[in-house]
Protein backbone atom coordinates (compact mmCIF):
# COMPACT_ATOMS: atom_id res chain seq x y z
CA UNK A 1 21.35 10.04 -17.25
CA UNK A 2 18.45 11.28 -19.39
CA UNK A 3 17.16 14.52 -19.46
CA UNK A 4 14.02 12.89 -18.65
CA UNK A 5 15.85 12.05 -15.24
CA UNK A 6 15.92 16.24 -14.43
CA UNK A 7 14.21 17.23 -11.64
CA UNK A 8 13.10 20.46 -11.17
CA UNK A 9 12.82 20.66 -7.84
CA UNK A 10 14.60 18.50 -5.18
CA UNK A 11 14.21 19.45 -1.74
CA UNK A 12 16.21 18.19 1.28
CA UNK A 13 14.17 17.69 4.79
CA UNK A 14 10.39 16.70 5.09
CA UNK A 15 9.37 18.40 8.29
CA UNK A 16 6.00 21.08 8.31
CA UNK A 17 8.76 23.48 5.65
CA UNK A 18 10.11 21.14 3.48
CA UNK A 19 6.79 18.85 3.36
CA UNK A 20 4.42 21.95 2.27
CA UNK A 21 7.09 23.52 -0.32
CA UNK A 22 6.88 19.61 -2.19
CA UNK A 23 3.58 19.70 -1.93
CA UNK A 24 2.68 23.23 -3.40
CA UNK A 25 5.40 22.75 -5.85
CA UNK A 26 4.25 19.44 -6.55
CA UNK A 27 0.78 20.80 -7.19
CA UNK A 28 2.05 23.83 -9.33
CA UNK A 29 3.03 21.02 -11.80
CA UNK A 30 6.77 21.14 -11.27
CA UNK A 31 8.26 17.04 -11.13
CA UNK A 32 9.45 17.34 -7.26
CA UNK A 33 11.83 14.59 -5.30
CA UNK A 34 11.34 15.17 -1.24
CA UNK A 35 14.51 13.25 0.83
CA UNK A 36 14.08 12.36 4.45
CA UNK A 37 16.45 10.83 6.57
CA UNK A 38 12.95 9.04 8.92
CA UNK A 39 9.94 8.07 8.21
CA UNK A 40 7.75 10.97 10.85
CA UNK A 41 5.28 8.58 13.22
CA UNK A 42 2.01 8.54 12.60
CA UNK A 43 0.14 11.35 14.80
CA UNK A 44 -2.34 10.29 17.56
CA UNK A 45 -5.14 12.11 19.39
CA UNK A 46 -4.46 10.23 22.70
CA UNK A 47 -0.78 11.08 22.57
CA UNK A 48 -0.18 15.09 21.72
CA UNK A 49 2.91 16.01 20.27
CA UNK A 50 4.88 18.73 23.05
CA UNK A 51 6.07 21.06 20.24
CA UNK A 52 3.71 23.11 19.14
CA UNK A 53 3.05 26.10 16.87
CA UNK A 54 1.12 29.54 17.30
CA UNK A 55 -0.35 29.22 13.21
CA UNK A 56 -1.03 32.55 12.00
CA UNK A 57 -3.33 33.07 9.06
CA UNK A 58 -1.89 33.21 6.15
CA UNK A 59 -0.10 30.03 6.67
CA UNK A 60 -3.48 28.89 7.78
CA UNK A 61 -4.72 29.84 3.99
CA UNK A 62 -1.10 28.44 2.50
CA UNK A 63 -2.08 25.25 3.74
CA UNK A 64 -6.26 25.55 3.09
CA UNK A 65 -4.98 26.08 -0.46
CA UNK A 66 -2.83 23.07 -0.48
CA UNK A 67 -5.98 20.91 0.72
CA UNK A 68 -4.83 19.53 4.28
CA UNK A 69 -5.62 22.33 6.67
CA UNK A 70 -9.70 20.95 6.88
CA UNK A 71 -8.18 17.87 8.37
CA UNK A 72 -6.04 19.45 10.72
CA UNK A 73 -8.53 21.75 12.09
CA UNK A 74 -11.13 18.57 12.42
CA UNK A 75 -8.37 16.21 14.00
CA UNK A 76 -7.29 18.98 16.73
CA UNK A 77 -6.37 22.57 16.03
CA UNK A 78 -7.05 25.04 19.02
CA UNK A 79 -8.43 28.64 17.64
CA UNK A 80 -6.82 31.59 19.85
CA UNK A 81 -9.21 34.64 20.10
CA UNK A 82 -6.79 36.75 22.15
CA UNK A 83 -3.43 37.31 23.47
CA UNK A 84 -2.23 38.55 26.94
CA UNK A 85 1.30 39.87 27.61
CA UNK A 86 2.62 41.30 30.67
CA UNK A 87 5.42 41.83 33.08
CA UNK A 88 5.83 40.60 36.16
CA UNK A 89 7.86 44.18 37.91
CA UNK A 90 4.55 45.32 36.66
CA UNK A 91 2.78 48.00 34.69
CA UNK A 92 -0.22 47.74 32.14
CA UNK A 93 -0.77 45.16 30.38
CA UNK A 94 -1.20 44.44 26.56
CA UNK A 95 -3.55 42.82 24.86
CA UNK A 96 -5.03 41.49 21.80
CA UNK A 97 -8.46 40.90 20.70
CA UNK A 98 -9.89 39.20 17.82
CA UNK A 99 -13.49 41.34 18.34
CA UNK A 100 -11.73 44.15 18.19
CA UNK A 101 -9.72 43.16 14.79
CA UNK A 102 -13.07 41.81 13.16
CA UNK A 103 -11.75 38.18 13.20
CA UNK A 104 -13.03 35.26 14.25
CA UNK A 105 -9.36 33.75 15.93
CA UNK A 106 -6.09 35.60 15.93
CA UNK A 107 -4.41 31.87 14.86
CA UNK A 108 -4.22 28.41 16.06
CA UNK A 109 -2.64 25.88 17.98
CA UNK A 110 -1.04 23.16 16.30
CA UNK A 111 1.11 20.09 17.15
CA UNK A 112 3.71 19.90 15.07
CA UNK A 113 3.16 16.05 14.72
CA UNK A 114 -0.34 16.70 12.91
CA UNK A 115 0.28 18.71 10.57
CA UNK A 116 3.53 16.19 9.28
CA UNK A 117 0.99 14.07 9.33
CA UNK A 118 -1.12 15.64 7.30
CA UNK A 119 1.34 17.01 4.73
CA UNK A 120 3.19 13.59 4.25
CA UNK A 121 -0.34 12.20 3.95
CA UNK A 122 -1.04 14.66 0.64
CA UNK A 123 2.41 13.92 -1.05
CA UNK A 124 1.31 10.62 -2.71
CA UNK A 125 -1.30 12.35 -4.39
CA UNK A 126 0.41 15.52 -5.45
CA UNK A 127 3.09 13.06 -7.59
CA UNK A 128 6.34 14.15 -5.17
CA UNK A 129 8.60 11.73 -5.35
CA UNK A 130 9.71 10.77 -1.83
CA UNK A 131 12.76 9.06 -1.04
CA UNK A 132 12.86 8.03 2.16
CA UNK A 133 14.69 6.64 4.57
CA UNK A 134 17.88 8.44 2.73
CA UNK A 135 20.48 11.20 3.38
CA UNK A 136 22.85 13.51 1.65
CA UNK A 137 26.09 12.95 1.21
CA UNK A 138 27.55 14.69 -1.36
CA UNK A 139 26.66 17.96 -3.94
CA UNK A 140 27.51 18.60 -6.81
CA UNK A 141 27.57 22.14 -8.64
CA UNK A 142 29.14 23.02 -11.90
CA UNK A 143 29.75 26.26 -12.69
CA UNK A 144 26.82 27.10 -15.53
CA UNK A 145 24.80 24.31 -15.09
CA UNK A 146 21.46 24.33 -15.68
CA UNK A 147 21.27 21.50 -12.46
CA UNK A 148 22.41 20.64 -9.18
CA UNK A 149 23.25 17.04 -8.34
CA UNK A 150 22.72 15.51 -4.97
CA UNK A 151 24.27 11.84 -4.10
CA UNK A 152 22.43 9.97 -1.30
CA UNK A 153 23.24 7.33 0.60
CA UNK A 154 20.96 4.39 -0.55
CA UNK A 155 23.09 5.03 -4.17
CA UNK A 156 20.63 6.90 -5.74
CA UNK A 157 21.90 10.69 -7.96
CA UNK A 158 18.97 13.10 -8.19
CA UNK A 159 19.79 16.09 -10.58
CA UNK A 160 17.40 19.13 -10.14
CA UNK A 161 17.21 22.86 -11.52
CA UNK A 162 16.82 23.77 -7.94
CA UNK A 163 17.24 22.22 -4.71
CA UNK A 164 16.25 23.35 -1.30
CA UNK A 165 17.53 23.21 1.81
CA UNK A 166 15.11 22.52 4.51
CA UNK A 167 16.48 19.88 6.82
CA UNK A 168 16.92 22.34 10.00
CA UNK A 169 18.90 24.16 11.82
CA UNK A 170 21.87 21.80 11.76
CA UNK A 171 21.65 21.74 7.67
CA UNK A 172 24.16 19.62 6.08
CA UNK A 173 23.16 20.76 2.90
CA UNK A 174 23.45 24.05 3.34
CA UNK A 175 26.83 23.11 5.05
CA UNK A 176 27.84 21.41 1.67
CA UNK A 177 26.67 24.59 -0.26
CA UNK A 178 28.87 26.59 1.64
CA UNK A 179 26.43 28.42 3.60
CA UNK A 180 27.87 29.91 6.61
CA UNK A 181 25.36 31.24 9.54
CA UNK A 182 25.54 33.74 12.02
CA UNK A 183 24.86 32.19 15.29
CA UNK A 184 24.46 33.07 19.03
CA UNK A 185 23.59 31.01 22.23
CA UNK A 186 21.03 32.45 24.51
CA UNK A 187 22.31 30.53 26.92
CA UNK A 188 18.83 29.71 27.75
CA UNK A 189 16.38 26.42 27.22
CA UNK A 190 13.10 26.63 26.35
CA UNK A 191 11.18 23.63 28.70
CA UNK A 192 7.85 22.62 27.17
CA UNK A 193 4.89 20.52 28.43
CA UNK A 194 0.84 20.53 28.85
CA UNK A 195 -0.56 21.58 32.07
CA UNK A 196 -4.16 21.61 33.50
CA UNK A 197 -5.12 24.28 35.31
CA UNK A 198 -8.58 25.10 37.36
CA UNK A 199 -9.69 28.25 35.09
CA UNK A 200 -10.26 27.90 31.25
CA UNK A 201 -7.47 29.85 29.57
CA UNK A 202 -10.43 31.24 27.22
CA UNK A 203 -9.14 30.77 24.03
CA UNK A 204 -6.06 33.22 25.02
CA UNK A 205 -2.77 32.76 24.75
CA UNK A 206 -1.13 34.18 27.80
CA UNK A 207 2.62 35.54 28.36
CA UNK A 208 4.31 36.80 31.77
CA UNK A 209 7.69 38.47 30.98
CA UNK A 210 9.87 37.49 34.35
CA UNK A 211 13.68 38.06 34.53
CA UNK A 212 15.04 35.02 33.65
CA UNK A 213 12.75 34.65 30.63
CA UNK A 214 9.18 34.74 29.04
CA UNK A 215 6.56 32.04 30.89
CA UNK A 216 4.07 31.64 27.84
CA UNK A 217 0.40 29.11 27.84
CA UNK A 218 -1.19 28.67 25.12
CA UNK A 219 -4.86 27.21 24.81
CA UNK A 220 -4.92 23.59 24.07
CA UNK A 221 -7.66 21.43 23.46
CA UNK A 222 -8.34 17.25 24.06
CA UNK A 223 -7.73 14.85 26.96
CA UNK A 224 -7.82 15.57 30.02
CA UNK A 225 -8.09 19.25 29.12
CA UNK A 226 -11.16 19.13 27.69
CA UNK A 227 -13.56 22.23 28.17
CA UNK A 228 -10.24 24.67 27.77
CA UNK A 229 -8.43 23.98 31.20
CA UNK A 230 -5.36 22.87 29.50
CA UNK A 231 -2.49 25.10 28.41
CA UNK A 232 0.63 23.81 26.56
CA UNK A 233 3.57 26.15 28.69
CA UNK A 234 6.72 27.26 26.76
CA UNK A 235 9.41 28.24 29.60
CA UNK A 236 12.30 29.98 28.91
CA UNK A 237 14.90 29.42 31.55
CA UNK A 238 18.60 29.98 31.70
CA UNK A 239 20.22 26.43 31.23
CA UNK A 240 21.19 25.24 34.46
CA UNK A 241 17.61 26.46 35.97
CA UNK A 242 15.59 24.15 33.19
CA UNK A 243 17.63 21.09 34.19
CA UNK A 244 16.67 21.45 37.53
CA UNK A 245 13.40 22.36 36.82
CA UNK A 246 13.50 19.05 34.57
CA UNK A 247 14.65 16.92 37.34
CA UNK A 248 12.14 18.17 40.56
CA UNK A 249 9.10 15.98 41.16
CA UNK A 250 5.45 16.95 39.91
CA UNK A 251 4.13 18.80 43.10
CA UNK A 252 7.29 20.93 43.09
CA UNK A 253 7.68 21.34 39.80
CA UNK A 254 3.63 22.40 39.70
CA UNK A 255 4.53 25.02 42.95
CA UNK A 256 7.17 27.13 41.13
CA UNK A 257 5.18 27.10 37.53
CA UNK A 258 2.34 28.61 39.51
CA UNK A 259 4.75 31.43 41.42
CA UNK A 260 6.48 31.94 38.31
CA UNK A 261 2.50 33.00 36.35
CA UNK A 262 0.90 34.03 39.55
CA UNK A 263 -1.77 32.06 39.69
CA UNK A 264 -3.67 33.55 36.74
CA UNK A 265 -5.56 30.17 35.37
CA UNK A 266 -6.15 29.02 39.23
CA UNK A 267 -4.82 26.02 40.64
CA UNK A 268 -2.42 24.13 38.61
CA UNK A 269 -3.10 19.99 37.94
CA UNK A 270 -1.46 17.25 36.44
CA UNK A 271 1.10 18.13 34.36
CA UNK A 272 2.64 15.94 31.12
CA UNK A 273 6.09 15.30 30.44
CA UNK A 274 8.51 17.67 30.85
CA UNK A 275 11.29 18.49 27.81
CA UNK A 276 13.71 21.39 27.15
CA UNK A 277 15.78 22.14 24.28
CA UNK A 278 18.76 24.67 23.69
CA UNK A 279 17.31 28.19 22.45
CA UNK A 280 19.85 30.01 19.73
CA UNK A 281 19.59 33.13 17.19
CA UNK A 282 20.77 31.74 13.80
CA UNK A 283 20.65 33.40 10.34
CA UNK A 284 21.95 31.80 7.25
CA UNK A 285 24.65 34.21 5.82
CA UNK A 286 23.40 33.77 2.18
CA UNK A 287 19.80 32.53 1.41
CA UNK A 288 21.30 31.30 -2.05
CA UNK A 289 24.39 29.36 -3.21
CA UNK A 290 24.45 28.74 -6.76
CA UNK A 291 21.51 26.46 -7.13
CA UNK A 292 20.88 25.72 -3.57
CA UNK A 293 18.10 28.07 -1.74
CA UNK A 294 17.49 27.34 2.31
CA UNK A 295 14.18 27.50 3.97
CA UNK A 296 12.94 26.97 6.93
CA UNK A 297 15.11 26.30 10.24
CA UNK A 298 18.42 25.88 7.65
CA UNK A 299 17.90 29.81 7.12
CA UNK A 300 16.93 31.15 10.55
CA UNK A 301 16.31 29.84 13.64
CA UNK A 302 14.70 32.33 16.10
CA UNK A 303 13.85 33.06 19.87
CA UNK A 304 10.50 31.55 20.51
CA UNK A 305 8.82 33.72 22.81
CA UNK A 306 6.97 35.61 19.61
CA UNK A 307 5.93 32.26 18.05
CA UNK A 308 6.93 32.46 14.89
CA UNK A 309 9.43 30.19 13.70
CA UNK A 310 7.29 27.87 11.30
CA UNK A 311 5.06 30.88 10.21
CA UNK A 312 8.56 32.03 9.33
CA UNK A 313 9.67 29.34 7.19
CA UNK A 314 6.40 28.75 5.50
CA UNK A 315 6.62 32.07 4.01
CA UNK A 316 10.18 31.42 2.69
CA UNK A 317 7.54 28.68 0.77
CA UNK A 318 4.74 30.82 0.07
CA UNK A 319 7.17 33.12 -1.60
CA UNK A 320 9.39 31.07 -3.55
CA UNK A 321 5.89 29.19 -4.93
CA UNK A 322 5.06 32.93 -6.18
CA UNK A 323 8.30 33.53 -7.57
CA UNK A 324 8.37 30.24 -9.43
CA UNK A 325 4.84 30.81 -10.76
CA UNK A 326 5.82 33.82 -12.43
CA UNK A 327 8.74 31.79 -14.11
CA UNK A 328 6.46 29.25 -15.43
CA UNK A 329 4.26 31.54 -17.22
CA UNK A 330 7.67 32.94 -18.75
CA UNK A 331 8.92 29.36 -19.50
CA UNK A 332 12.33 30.40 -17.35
CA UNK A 333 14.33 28.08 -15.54
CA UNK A 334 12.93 27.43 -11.61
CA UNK A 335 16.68 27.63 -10.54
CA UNK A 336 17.60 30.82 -12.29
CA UNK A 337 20.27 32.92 -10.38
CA UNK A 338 19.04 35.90 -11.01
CA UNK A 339 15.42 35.24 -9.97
CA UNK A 340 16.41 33.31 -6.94
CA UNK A 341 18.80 36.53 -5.90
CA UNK A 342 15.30 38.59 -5.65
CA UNK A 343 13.46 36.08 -3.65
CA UNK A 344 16.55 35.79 -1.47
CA UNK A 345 17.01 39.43 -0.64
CA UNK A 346 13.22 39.62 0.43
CA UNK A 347 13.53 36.50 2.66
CA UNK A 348 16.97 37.33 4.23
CA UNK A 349 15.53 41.56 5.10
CA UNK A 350 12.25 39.82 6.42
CA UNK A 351 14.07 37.30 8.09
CA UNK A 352 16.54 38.98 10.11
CA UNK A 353 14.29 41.87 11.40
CA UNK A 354 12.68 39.47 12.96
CA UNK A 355 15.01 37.33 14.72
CA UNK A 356 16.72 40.50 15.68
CA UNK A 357 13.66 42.41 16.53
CA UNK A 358 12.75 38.90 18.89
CA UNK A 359 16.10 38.97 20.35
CA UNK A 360 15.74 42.92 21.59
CA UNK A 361 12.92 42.18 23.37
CA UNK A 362 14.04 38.82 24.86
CA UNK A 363 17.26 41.14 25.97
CA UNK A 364 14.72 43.54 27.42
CA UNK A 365 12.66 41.40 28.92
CA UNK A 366 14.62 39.10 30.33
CA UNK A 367 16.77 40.77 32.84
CA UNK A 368 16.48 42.64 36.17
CA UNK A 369 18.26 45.37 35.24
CA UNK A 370 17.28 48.53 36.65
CA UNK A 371 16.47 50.71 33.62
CA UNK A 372 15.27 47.92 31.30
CA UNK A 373 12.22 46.81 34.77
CA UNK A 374 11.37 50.35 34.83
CA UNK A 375 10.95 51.13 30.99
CA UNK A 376 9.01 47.99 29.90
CA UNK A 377 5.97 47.78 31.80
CA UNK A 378 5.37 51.05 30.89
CA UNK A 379 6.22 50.27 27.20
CA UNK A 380 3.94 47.31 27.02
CA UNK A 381 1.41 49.71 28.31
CA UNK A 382 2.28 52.54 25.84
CA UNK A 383 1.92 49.65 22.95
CA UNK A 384 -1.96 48.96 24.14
CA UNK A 385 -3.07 52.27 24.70
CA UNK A 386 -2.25 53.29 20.65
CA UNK A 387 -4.67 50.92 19.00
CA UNK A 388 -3.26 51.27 15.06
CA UNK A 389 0.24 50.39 16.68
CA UNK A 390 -1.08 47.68 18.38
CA UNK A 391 -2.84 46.56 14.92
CA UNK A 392 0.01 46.88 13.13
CA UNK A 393 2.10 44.39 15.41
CA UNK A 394 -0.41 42.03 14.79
CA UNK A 395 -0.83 42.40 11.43
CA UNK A 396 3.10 41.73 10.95
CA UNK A 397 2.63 38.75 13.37
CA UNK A 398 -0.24 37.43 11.07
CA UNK A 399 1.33 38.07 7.61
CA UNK A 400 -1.76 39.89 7.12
């Protein structure tokens, strides 16, 4: 094989991570190959996709800068202009406010299925090279290299100066690199669907802590929900509670959603169909095996209640484009140890105080333990009465 035939970037998974690091790379100039098991299906306004994503801004401007977010936010892309979090044994409440920030939204809501759509829509253009339907099946690493190879199952070799992992939580590549994670079941599902409700949720994304988990709605926009009295719910449950929760009829299932949120968007309509799916805390034990980085849902994988999984993994992108900018200016090798070891030790420290910081406060939150129902109300309270803490959590949140 040529040297023509090197790669310099060939990256593993083309979901909302893998799909915007091709892209950006692609557009920084570097020759990219993107492998996907599935072609994604092509999104539809009249059938929203139940997995969506609280967008923060600077993902917002990854993507602006990358040309597709303009079509995502005129296809369907619900602006939040304030958050409401609260818990049920009671105490004060704490909120956001874009106002008070100087912002025009705090972030967005965004169907996963759009913005694939989008992203995979931009490859052609951008020159990435996508090869797809195919898998992994082998890698191959020699020690001092200047390339990684990567056998797939249609027959085709792809040699690159740096491949990424970004083909989820259940990585095989990363498996093949020799990646171990640390993992740990919540023992909890997460159950998921759109719900109409009688009050608008004004642009607001709302949270009520309870004891078996956080009951979070989040503005949506379209349908039947038009004029902002539709919420997409994310439920966390322990396990055996979301199956049964999955198997009641509408009118019940409508009854305990309302006890469980107290009735604060009114009556409760028609509700969409319901699906739940296994919540874990997993962090990749290395962000870097010889040539091999992981992004994305192969490197963490993170309690949802704080929203931030994909704002997560797009800054594994944002940062790795940045780091191989600056080695393009100094003509220097993409997949250079030593420069991937300093984007790794930022992303794994960033990485893991969050999904630990996520998983204290599920822990807190989502029990009825004596001490931990007295102290949070209070603490949520504490958190809204000292205004430059309370900007500073944003801040964090937004990447800001």
């Amino acid at each position: 094989m040529s040297r023509r035939d090197l790669l310099d970037v060939a990256i593993v998974g083309a979901g909302v991570v893998g799909a915007a690091a091709a892209l950006a790379l692609a557009r920084d100039g570097w020759q990219v190959a993107l492998v996907e098991a599935r072609e994604p299906p092509r999104w539809r306004a009249d059938q929203p996709d139940l997995r969506v994503y609280a967008f923060a801004p600077d993902n917002a401007a990854l993507l602006a800068d990358l040309g597709v977010w303009p079509s995502i936010i005129d296809a369907r892309a619900q602006p939040y202009r304030g958050m409401r979090v609260w818990d049920a044994a009671g105490g004060d409440e704490l909120r956001f406010d874009a106002d008070v920030f100087g912002r025009r939204e705090l972030g967005w809501i965004v169907e996963n299925a759009l913005l694939v759509d989008r992203l995979w829509a931009a490859l052609p253009a951008a020159g990435v090279r996508l090869r797809c339907p195919a898998q992994v099946i082998a890698l191959q690493q020699d020690e001092g290299a200047d390339h990684a190879a990567l056998e797939l199952d249609d027959g085709t070799r792809l040699r690159a100066r740096l491949v990424l992992a970004a083909d989820g939580g259940d990585s095989k590549l990363r498996t093949l690199a020799g990646i171990d994670t640390y993992t740990h079941d919540y023992g909890q599902n997460a159950l998921v669907a759109f719900v109409d409700h009688a009050r608008p949720h004004e642009a607001t994304c709302w949270q009520r802590f309870l004891p078996t988990g956080p009951l979070a709605f989040l503005p949506f926009t379209g349908g039947a929900g038009a004029g902002g009295h539709r919420s997409s719910i994310v439920w966390t449950l322990p396990e055996a509670e979301a199956a049964r929760l999955l198997q009641v009829d509408e009118s019940g299932f409508l009854r305990e959603l309302d006890n469980a949120f107290a009735g604060s968007l009114g009556t409760l309509g028609a509700v969409s169909k319901r699906v739940a799916f296994p919540l874990r805390r997993q962090l990749a034990q290395a962000h870097v095996a010889g040539r091999v980085a992981v992004i994305g849902d192969a490197a963490h994988v993170v309690h949802p209640l704080a929203g931030q999984g994909v704002n997560l993994g797009l800054r594994d992108v944002a940062a790795l484009r940045a780091l191989l900018l600056r080695q393009r200016t100094a003509s220097r090798d993409p997949g250079a140890p030593v420069a991937l070891a300093r984007w790794a030790r930022q992303r794994r420290s960033e990485n893991a105080v969050a999904a630990y910081s996520f998983d204290g406060l599920n822990r807190l939150f989502s029990n009825d333990k004596l001490l931990a129902t007295l102290v949070r109300g209070p603490l949520l309270g504490l958190v809204g009465k000292l205004p430059p803490l309370r900007h500073a959590l944003w801040k964090h949140a937004a990447g800001l």
